[in-house]
Protein backbone atom coordinates (compact mmCIF):
# COMPACT_ATOMS: atom_id res chain seq x y z
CA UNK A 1 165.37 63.83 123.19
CA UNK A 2 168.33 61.67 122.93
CA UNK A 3 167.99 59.38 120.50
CA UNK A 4 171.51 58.48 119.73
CA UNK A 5 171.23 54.63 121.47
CA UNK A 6 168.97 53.65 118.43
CA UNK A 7 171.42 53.04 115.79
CA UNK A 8 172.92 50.75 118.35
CA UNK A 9 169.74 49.36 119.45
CA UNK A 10 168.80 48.32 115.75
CA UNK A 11 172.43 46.59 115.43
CA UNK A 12 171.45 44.55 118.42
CA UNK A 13 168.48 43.89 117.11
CA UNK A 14 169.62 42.75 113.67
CA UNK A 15 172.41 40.16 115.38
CA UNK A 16 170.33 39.17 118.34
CA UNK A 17 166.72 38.56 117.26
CA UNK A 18 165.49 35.56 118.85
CA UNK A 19 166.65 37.31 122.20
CA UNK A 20 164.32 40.19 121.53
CA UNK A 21 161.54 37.82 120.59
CA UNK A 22 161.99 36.03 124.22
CA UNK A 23 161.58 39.14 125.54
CA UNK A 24 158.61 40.52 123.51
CA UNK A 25 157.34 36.97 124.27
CA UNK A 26 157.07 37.66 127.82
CA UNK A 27 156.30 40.89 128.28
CA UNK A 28 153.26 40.35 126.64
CA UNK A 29 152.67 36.74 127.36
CA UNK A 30 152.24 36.03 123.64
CA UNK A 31 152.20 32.28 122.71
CA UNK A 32 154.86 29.99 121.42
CA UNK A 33 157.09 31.53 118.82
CA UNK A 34 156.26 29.33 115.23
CA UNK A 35 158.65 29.77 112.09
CA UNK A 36 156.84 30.08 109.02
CA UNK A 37 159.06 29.58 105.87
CA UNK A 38 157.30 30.70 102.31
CA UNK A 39 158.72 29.48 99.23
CA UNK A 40 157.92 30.00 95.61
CA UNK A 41 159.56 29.79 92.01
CA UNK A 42 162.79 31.19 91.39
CA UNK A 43 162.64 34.95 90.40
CA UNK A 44 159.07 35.12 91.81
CA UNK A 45 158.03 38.39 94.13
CA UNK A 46 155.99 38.48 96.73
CA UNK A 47 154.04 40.74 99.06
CA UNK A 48 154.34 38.78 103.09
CA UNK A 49 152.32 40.95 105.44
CA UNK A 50 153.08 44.37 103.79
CA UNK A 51 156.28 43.75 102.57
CA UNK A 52 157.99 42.68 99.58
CA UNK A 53 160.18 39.71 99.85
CA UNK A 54 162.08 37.24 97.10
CA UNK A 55 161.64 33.72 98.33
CA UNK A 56 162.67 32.00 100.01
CA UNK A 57 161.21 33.84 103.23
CA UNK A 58 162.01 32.66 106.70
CA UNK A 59 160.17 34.62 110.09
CA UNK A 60 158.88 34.46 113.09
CA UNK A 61 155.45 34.46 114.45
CA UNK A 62 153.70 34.24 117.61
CA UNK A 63 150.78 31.75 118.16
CA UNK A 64 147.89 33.39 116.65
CA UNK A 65 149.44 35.94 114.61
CA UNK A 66 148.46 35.96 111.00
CA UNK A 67 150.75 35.05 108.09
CA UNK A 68 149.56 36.53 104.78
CA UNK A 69 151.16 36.45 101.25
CA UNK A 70 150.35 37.64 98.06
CA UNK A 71 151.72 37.84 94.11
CA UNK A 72 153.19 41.46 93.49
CA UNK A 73 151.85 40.72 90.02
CA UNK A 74 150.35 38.20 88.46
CA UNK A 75 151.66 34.39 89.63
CA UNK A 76 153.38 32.34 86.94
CA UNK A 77 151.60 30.44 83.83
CA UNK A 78 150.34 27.00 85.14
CA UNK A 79 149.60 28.66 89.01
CA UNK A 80 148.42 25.56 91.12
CA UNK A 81 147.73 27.50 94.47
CA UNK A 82 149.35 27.49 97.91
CA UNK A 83 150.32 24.39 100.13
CA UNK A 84 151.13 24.12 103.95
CA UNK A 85 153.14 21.95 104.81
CA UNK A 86 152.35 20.10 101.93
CA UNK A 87 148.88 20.15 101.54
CA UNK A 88 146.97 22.15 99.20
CA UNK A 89 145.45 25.28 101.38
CA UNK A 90 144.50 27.69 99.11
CA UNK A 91 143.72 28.29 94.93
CA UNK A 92 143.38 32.12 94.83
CA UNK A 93 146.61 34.05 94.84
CA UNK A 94 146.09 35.49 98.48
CA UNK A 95 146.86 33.28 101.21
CA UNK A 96 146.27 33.88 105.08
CA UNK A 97 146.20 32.16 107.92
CA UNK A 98 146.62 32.45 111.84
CA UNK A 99 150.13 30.67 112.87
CA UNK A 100 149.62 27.58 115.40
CA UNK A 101 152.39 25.59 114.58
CA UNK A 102 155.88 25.75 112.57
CA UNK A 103 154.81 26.00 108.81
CA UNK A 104 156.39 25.99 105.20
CA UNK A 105 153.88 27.99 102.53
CA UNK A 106 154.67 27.23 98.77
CA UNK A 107 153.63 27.58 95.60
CA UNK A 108 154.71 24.91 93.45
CA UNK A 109 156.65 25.38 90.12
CA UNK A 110 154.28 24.43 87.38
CA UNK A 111 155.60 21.38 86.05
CA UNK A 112 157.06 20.96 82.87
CA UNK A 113 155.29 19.84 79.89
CA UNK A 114 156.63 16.58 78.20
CA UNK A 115 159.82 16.72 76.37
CA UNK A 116 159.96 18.54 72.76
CA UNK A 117 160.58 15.94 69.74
């Protein structure tokens, strides 16, 4: 088999990917295509669907598809949970959730204590 084209393939892929998600869109008539931005402290590491990732983390999901995130360790000293959008979604370090609009995931710095003497 000739596989020669895919090196090629994946460079279109890499500099063209919103034109592969319109057509992944339609050929399987998936739903609206929803950003989902995930931030978190600086240095932080974490596992979005199966992969490890160093925030900030910006893809691309169709309606329904899940979004899922998770500490690769243990989340920093003073850990206040997961927000989206702003409001607090989830305490446990895990977070999921189906996709059904644009949405920005974060984890809060935990805020600093009152200044020293």
């Amino acid at each position: 088999t000739d596989l020669f084209f895919a090196e090629d393939y994946r460079e279109f892929v890499r500099h063209r990917p919103a034109l592969l998600r319109e057509g992944m869109q339609k050929l399987f008539s998936a739903g609206a295509v929803r950003r989902v931005e995930v931030r978190a402290p600086k240095n932080a590491s974490l596992l979005i669907d199966g992969f490890e990732e160093t925030p900030p983390y910006e893809g691309y999901y169709f309606d329904g598809q899940t979004v899922s995130v998770d500490w690769v360790g243990v989340p920093p000293d003073g850990y206040q949970g997961w927000r989206v959008n702003g409001e607090p979604a989830a305490r446990e370090v895990h977070f999921s959730r189906a996709v059904d609009r644009d949405l920005t995931v974060d984890s809060p710095a935990p805020e600093a204590g009152p200044p020293g003497p």
